[in-house]
Every structure is written in C-alpha cells, then in structure tokens.
Protein backbone atom coordinates (compact mmCIF):
# COMPACT_ATOMS: atom_id res chain seq x y z
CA UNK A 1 14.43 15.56 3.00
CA UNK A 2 16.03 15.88 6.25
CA UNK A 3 16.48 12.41 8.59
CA UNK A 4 14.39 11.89 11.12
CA UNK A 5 15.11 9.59 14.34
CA UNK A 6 11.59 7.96 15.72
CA UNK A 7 12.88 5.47 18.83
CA UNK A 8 10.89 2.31 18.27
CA UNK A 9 7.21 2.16 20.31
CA UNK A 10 4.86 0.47 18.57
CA UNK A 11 4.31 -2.91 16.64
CA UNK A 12 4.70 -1.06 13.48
CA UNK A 13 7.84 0.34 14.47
CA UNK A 14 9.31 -3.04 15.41
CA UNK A 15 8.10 -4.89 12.08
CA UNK A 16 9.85 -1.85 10.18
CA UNK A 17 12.90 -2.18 12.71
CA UNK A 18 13.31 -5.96 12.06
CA UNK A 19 12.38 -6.31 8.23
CA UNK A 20 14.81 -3.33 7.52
CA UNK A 21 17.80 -5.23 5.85
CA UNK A 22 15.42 -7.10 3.33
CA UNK A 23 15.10 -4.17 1.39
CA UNK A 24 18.40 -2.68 1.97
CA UNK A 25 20.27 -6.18 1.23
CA UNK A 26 17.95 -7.55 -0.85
CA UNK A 27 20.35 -7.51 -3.93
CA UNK A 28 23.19 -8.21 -1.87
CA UNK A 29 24.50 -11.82 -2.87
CA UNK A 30 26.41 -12.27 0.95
CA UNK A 31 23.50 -11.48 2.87
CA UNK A 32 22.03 -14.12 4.23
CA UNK A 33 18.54 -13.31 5.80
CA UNK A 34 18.07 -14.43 9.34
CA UNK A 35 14.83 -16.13 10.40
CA UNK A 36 12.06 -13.91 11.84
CA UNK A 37 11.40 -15.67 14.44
CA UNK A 38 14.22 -15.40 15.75
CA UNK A 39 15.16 -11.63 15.23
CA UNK A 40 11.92 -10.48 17.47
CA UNK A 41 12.69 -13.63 20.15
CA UNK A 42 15.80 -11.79 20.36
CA UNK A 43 14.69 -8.67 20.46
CA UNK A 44 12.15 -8.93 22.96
CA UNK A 45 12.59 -8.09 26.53
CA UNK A 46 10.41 -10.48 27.77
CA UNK A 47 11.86 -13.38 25.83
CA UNK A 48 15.21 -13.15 25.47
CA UNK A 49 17.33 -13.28 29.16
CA UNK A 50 20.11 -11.03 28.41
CA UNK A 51 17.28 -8.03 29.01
CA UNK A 52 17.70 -9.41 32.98
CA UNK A 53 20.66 -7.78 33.12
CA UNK A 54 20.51 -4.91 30.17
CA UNK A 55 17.90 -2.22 28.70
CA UNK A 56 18.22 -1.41 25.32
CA UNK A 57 16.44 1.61 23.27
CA UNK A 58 15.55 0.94 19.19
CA UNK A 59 15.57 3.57 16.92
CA UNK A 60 14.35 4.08 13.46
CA UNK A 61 16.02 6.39 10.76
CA UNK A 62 13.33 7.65 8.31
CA UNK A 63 13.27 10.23 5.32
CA UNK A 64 9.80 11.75 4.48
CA UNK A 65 8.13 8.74 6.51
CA UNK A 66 10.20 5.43 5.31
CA UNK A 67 13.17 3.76 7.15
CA UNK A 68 16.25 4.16 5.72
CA UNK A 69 18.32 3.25 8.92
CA UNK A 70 18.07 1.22 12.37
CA UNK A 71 20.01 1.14 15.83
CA UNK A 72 19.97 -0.41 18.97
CA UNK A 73 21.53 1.42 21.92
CA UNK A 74 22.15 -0.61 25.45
CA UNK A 75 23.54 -1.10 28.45
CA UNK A 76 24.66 -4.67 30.13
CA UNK A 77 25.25 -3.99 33.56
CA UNK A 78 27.14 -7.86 34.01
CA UNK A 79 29.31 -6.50 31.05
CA UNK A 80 29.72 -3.57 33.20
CA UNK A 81 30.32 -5.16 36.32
CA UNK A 82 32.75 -8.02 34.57
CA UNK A 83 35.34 -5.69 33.35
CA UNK A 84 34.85 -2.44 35.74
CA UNK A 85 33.93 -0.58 32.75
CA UNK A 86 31.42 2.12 32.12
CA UNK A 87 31.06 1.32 28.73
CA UNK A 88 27.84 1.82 26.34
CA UNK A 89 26.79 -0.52 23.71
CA UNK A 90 24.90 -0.46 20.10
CA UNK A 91 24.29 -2.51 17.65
CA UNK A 92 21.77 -4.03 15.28
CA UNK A 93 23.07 -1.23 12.67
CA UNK A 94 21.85 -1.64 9.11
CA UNK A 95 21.10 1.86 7.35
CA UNK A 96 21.38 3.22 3.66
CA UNK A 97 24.71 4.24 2.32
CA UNK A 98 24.38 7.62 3.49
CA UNK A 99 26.52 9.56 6.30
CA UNK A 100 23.49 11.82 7.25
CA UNK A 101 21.63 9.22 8.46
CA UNK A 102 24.49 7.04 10.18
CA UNK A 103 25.11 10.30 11.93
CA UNK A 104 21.73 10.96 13.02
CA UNK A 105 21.42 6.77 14.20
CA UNK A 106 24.70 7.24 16.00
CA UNK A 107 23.63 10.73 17.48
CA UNK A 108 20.56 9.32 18.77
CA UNK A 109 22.31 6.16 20.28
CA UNK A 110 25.07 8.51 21.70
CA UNK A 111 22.81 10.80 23.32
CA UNK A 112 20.96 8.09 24.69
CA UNK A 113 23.95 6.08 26.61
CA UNK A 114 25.51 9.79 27.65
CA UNK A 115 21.96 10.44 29.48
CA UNK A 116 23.10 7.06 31.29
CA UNK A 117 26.49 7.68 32.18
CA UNK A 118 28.29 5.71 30.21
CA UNK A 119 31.60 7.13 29.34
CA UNK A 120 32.42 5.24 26.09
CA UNK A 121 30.16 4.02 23.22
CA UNK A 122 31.08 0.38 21.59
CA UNK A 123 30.38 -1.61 18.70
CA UNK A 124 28.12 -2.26 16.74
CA UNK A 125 27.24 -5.89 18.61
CA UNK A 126 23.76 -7.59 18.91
CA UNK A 127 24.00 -7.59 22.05
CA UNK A 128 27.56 -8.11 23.10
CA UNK A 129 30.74 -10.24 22.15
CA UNK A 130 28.41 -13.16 22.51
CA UNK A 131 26.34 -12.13 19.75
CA UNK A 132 27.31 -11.12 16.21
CA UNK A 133 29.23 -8.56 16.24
CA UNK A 134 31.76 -6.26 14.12
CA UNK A 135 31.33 -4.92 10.74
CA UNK A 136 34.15 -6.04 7.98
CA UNK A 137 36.71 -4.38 6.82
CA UNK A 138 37.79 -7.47 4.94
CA UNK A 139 36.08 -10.06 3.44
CA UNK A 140 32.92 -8.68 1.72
CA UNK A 141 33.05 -10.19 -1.23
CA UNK A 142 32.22 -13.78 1.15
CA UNK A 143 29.28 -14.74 2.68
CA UNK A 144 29.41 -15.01 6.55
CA UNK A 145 29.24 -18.61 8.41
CA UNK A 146 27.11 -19.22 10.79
CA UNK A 147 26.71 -16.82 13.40
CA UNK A 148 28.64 -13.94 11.99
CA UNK A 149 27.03 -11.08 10.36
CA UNK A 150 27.52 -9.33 6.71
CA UNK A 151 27.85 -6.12 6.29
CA UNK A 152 28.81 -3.60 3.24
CA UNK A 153 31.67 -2.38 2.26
CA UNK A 154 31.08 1.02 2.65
CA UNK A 155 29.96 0.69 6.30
CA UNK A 156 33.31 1.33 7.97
CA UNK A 157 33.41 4.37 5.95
CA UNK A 158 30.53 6.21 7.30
CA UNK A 159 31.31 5.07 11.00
CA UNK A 160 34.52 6.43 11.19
CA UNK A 161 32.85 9.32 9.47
CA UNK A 162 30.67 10.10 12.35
CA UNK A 163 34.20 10.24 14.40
CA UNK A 164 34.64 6.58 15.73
CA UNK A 165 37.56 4.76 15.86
CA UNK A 166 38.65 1.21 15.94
CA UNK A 167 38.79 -0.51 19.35
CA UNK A 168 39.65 -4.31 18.41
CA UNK A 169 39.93 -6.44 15.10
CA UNK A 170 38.47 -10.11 14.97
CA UNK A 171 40.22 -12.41 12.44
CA UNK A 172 38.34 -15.19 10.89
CA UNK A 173 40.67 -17.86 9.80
CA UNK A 174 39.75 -20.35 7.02
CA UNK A 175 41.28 -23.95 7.47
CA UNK A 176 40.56 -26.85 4.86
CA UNK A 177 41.72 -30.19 5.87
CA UNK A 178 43.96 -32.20 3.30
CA UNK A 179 47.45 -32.83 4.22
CA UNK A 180 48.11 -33.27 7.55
CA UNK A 181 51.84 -33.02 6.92
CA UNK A 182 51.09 -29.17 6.39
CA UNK A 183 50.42 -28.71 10.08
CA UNK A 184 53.28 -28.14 12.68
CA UNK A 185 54.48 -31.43 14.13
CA UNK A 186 54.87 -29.90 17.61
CA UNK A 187 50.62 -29.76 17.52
CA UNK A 188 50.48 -33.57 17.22
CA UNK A 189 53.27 -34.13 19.71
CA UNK A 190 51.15 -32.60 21.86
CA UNK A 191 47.77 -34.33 21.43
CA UNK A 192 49.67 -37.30 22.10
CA UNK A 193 50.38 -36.90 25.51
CA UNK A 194 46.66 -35.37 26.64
CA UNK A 195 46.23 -39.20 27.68
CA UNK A 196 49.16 -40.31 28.44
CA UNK A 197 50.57 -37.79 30.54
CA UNK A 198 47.53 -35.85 32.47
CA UNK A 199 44.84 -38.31 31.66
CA UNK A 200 42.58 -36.54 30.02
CA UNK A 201 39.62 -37.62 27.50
CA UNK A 202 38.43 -36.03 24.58
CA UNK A 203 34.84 -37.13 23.93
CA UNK A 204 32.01 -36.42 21.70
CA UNK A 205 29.34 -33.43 23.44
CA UNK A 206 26.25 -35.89 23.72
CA UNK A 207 23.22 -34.30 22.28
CA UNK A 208 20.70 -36.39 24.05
CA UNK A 209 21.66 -34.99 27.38
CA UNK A 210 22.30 -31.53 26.40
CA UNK A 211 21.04 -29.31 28.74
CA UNK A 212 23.62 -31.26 30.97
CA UNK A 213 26.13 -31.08 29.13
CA UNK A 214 25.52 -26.94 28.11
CA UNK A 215 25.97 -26.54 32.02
CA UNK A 216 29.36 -28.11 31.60
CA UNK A 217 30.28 -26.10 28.93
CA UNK A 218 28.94 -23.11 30.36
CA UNK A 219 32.21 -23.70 33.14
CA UNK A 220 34.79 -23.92 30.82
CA UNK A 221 33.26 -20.69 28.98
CA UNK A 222 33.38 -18.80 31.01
CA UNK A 223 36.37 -19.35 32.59
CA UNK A 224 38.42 -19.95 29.48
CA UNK A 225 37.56 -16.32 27.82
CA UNK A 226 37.01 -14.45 30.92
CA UNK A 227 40.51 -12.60 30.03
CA UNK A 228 39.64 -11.81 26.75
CA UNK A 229 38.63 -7.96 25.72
CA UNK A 230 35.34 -7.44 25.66
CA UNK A 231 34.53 -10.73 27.51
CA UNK A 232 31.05 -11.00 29.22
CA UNK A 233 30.31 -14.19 31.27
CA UNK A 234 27.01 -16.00 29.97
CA UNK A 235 24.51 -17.15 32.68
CA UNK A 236 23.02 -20.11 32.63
CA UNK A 237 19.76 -18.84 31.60
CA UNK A 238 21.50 -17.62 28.42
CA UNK A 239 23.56 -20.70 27.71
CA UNK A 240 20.27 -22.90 28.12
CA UNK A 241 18.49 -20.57 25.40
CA UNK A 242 21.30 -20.69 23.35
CA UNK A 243 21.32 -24.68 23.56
CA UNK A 244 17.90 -25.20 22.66
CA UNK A 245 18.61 -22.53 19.24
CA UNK A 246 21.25 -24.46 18.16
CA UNK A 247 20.15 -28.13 19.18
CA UNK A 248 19.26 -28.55 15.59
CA UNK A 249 22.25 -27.63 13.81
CA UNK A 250 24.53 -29.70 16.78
CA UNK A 251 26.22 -32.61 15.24
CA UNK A 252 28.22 -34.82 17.69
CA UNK A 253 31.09 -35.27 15.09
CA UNK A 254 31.96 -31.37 15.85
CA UNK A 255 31.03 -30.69 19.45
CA UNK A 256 34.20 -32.07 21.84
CA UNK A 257 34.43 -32.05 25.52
CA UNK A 258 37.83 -32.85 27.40
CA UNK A 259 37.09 -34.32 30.53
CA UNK A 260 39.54 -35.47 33.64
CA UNK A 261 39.58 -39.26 34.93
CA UNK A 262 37.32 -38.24 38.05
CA UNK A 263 34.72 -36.03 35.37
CA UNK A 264 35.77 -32.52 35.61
CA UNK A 265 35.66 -31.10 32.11
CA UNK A 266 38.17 -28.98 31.41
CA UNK A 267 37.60 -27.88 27.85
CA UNK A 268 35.11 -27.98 25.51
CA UNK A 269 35.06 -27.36 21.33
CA UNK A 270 31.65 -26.35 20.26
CA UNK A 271 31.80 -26.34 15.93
CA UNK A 272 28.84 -26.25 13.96
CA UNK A 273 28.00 -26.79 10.25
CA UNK A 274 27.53 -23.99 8.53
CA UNK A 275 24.00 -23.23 8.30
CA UNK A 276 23.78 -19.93 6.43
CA UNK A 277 24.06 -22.33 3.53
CA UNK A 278 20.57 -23.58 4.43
CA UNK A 279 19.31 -19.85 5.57
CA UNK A 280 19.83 -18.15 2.58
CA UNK A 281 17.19 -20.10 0.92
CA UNK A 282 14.78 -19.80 3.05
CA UNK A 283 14.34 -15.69 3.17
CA UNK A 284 13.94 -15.57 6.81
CA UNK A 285 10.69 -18.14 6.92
CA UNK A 286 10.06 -21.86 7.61
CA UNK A 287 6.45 -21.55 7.21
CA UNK A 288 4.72 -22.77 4.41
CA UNK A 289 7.90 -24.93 3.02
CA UNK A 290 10.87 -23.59 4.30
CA UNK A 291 10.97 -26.71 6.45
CA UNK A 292 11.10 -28.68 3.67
CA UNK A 293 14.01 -26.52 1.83
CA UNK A 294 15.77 -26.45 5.39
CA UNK A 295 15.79 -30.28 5.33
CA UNK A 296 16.81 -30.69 1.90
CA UNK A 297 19.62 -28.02 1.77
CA UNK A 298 20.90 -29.24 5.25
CA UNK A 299 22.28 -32.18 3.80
CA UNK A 300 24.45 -30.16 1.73
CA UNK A 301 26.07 -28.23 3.77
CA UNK A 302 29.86 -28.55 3.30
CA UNK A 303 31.62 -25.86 5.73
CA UNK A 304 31.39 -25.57 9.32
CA UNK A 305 32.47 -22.78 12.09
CA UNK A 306 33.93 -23.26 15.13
CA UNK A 307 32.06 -21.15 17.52
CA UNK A 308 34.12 -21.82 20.58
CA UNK A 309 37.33 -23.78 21.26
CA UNK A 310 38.66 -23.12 24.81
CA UNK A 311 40.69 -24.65 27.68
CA UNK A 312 40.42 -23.79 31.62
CA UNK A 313 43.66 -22.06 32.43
CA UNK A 314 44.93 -24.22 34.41
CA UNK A 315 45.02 -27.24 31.74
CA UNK A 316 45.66 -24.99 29.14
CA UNK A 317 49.32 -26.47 29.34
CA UNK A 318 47.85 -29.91 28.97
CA UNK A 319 47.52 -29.69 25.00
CA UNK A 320 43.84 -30.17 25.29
CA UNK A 321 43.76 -27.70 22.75
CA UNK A 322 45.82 -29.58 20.46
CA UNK A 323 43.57 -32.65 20.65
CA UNK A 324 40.79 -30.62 19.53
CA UNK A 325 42.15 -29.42 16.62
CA UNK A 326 43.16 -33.37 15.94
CA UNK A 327 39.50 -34.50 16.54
CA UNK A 328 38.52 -31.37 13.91
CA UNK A 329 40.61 -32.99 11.37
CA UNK A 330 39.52 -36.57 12.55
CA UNK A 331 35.59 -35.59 11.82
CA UNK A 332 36.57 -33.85 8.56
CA UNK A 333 38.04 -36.90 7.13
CA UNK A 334 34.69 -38.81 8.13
CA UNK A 335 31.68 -36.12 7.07
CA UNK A 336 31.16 -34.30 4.19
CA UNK A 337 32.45 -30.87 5.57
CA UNK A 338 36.15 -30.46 5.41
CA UNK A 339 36.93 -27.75 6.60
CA UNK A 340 35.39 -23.79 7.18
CA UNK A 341 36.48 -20.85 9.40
CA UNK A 342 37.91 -20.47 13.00
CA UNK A 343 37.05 -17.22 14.66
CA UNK A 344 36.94 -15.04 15.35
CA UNK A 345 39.82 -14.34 17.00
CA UNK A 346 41.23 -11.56 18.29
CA UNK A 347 43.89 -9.85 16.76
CA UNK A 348 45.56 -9.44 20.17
CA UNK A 349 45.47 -13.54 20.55
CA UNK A 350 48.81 -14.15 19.67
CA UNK A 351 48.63 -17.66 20.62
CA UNK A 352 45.52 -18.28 18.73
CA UNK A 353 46.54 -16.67 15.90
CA UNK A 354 49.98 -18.26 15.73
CA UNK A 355 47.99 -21.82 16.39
CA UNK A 356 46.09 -21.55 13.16
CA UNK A 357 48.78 -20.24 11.30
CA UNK A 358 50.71 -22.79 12.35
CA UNK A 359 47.81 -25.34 11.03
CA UNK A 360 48.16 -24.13 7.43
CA UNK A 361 44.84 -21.69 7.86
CA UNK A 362 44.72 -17.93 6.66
CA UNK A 363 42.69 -14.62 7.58
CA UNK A 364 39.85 -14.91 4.90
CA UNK A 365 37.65 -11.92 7.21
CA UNK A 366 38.46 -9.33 9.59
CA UNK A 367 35.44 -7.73 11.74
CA UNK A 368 35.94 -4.01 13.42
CA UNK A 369 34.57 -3.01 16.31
CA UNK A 370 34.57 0.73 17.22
CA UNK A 371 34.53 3.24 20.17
CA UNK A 372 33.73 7.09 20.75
CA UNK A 373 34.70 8.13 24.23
CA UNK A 374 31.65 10.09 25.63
C-alpha cells in the first residue's frame, strides 16, 4: 500500500501522533517511554510557551489507515532572529524502518517550511537545541540519560537516504569518579584560585527559592551559549516552565551557582540524576501506581547528566569552570551516583571536549543533526 501523509487535526490524530513510539519501540530495550502528560503539555500550543514565538505543523504517516510514521515541522522566529538565519526546523521523528515513508514524512515537512520561506531544513529537534535533539549514530546499544532521546540504528540510514546531510555532531561524554589522580593537575590548580584570586563562590542552587534562582540561571544561559551553533536564547517564560518540570528531579548536591562577592552570578552547573532509570518503569503513566514505582525506583538511581555547565565570558578565565567540575566530584564522593554523562557537546567545542578528556571521560554517544538546503 502506498504512504499516505494526513497533517494532524483532530484529537484522534494527536493520540495516534503521541502514542506512536509505543508500538514502534515497544521491544526496544533503550527506549525509555516518556510520560504522557508531558508529550501533549509539550505539544500544545496553548500550553507550552515556545509556540509564542514558533508554529509548528504535525503530520501522520499511515499505510491502508494505521500510522507507521510521525513529524513535526516548525518555525522559531527568536531562533531566526538570534542567528540571522532563515532556517526551518522538524522534529519529533519516529517512523517504521522504511525509506518510503521517511521520504514521504520528510517531503511533507519540506514542502511545508519551503511554502514559508525558509531556505534550509534542520534536525530532527523537539523543538530546538533546547529540547532533545539528534538521532545517534553511536551509542545505540545504551539507553539515553535524562533528557536525551533514543533512536534506532537504522535511522541515520534512511535520513541521509531522503538526501540530508550532517550539519553538527553532539558528543556525550561518560565520566565515573574514582581516582582523582587521573584528572589533569592544571584543573585543580585552577579551582584553587576561584577564591583566592577573583573572589568568587561556588554554592549549592537552593531549591526552596527556585523560581529566583532559575532567573539567575536564565543570565548566565544565555549568555554563556549564545555563541554556540544552533544556540537559541530561552525566555523567561520557558526557563520558569522548565523549572517547575524538573523541580522534582533537582537535588542541591548537583545544581552549582558561582556567584561574585557583591551577588552577581556568573556561572551556573545545572546536573540532574538520571531519571530515565525511574521512567522506564513506569510506561509513560503515574496514574494508578506509577507514583508509587517513581518513588521507589528514584532512590536507586545511580547516574546523573549534566544538563548545563557554563561560565559568562567574561569570567570564563576565572576557572569557575574548574570548580564545578571539583564540586561534581565532591557530590559524587557523598551520594550514591558517581558519575554519568556530560553532553552533549559539540564536536566543534574544542575546549569542552579537551576538558573532559582531560578529566579521564570518553565519547560513550554521538547525536547527528542534519540539513537539506531548500
């Protein structure tokens, strides 16, 4: 039967759009299925700020009436605006192993962004760099920390298929803490003098005052990755959303701030147990007694990922960084997670890269993203 491309209308449609990657995963050891809730709060334009400054279209992929594929295409006009790009976006791709219907999904978002004007079609991210993003072309055979997606092995097969081609790689470096005599003594030389020499502070991020502290955060963010490819600034709308998602998983032991004598912060290390290992027990549902599972697995958690690690440019000179990554192995000593992955980072973040080498971590993943001028 030949594929057919249905964009997404109704409440059907959505519930197909969304529930997609149980079936298609659902034998997939590495997948670990997200909660419902908060796939359609995501996915929702009146719910989820990032639809302030973006429109999206969702498409279906089905053969003789059932879904066999999904995409999102969209535009973010700050991404837009940000880097002086006209570029076009999709994302949210899950689909059968099958190149007719990746073409038709791709066709469809293709078309769609052309109509608008874009000039170049990237990803696939959910929404943008922000978001999960990237499919793997290494590191299949593991399941994804928090925050990062899974996807098959045969996926960057059937993309490149279609004619796209890689714009960046995202490494995701794994670091286990147990000999500190492995890391490069020119790191601790350098979280020595934060103090001494520029009076700085590295502190805990305080939970109870979060929404405070997200706003803080939200400075150094932004100003900290604004350089990287890709980059698009979060508001504060978005950071706020994002703090109240991941207040329950925040543990003070892995959430740093680096603040000057007179209160400006300067940096900030947000790292955050792992807790796909709690997710993939609960099959996308809390209700009736996933909240009990989440409570009980939740204690065992024994990885984290650091989402974000960043310095203001002009401190970046300061070794704030190097404190961090003191504090990480400081906490790991202390709780029962040693260790997990840092990422991603770009391939083209040489002193990133070099940094964790330099720590005694190595590459365990490496996400793609693609592009198809238009």
């Amino acid at each position: 039967m030949s594929v057919e491309i249905r964009p997404v209308v109704s409440r059907r449609d959505r519930n197909a759009f969304i529930k997609l990657p149980w079936r298609l995963y659902r034998n997939e050891p590495n997948w670990i299925p997200p909660l419902l809730m908060d796939v359609r709060k995501r996915l929702d334009p009146k719910r989820n700020p990032f639809f302030r400054h973006a429109e999206a279209q969702y498409y279906l992929a089905l053969r003789d009436g059932r879904p066999v594929g999904r995409i999102s295409a969209h535009i973010d006009r700050h991404l837009n605006e940000f880097q002086h790009n006209s570029w076009g976006l999709f994302g949210w791709l899950a689909c059968e192993r099958d190149q007719e219907v990746i073409d038709a999904l791709l066709g469809a978002a293709e078309r769609w962004l052309a109509e608008r004007g874009r000039d170049r079609m990237v990803g696939p991210m959910d929404f943008t760099t922000n978001d999960e993003c990237g499919v793997l072309v290494e590191g299949c055979e593991r399941a994804p920390t928090i925050l990062n997606p899974w996807t098959p092995p045969w996926a960057p097969a059937l993309l490149e298929g279609y004619g796209l081609t890689k714009a960046m790689d995202m490494n995701m470096w794994e670091l286990y803490i147990s000999d500190r005599e492995k890391v490069h003594p020119a790191i601790w030389d350098a979280a020595d003098k934060v103090s001494s020499q520029h009076g700085i502070t590295v502190r805990p991020m305080r939970k109870r005052d979060l929404q405070n502290e997200v706003t803080k955060f939200l400075e150094v963010y932004n100003a900290a990755w604004e350089r990287n490819w890709g980059f698009v600034p979060l508001t504060e709308e978005e950071v706020r959303v994002y703090a109240k998602d991941l207040k329950p998983v925040l543990d003070e032991n892995w959430a740093f701030m680096a603040e000057t004598a007179d209160g400006e912060i300067v940096g900030a290390a947000l790292t955050l147990p792992d807790f796909n290992q709690v997710l993939k027990h609960l099959n996308g549902r809390l209700l009736p007694i996933g909240w009990a599972k989440a409570l009980y697995y939740k204690g065992k958690i024994d990885r984290v990922r650091v989402f974000a690690l960043g310095v203001k440019p002009e401190y970046q000179h300061t070794g704030v960084a190097a404190k961090f990554y003191e504090r990480h192995f400081d906490s790991a000593a202390r709780t029962p997670q040693t260790g997990g992955e840092m990422g991603w980072i770009l391939e083209t973040n040489e002193p990133m890269n070099r940094a964790m080498e330099g720590m005694g971590g190595h590459v365990v993943s490496k996400y793609r993203v693609y592009e198809k001028l238009l």
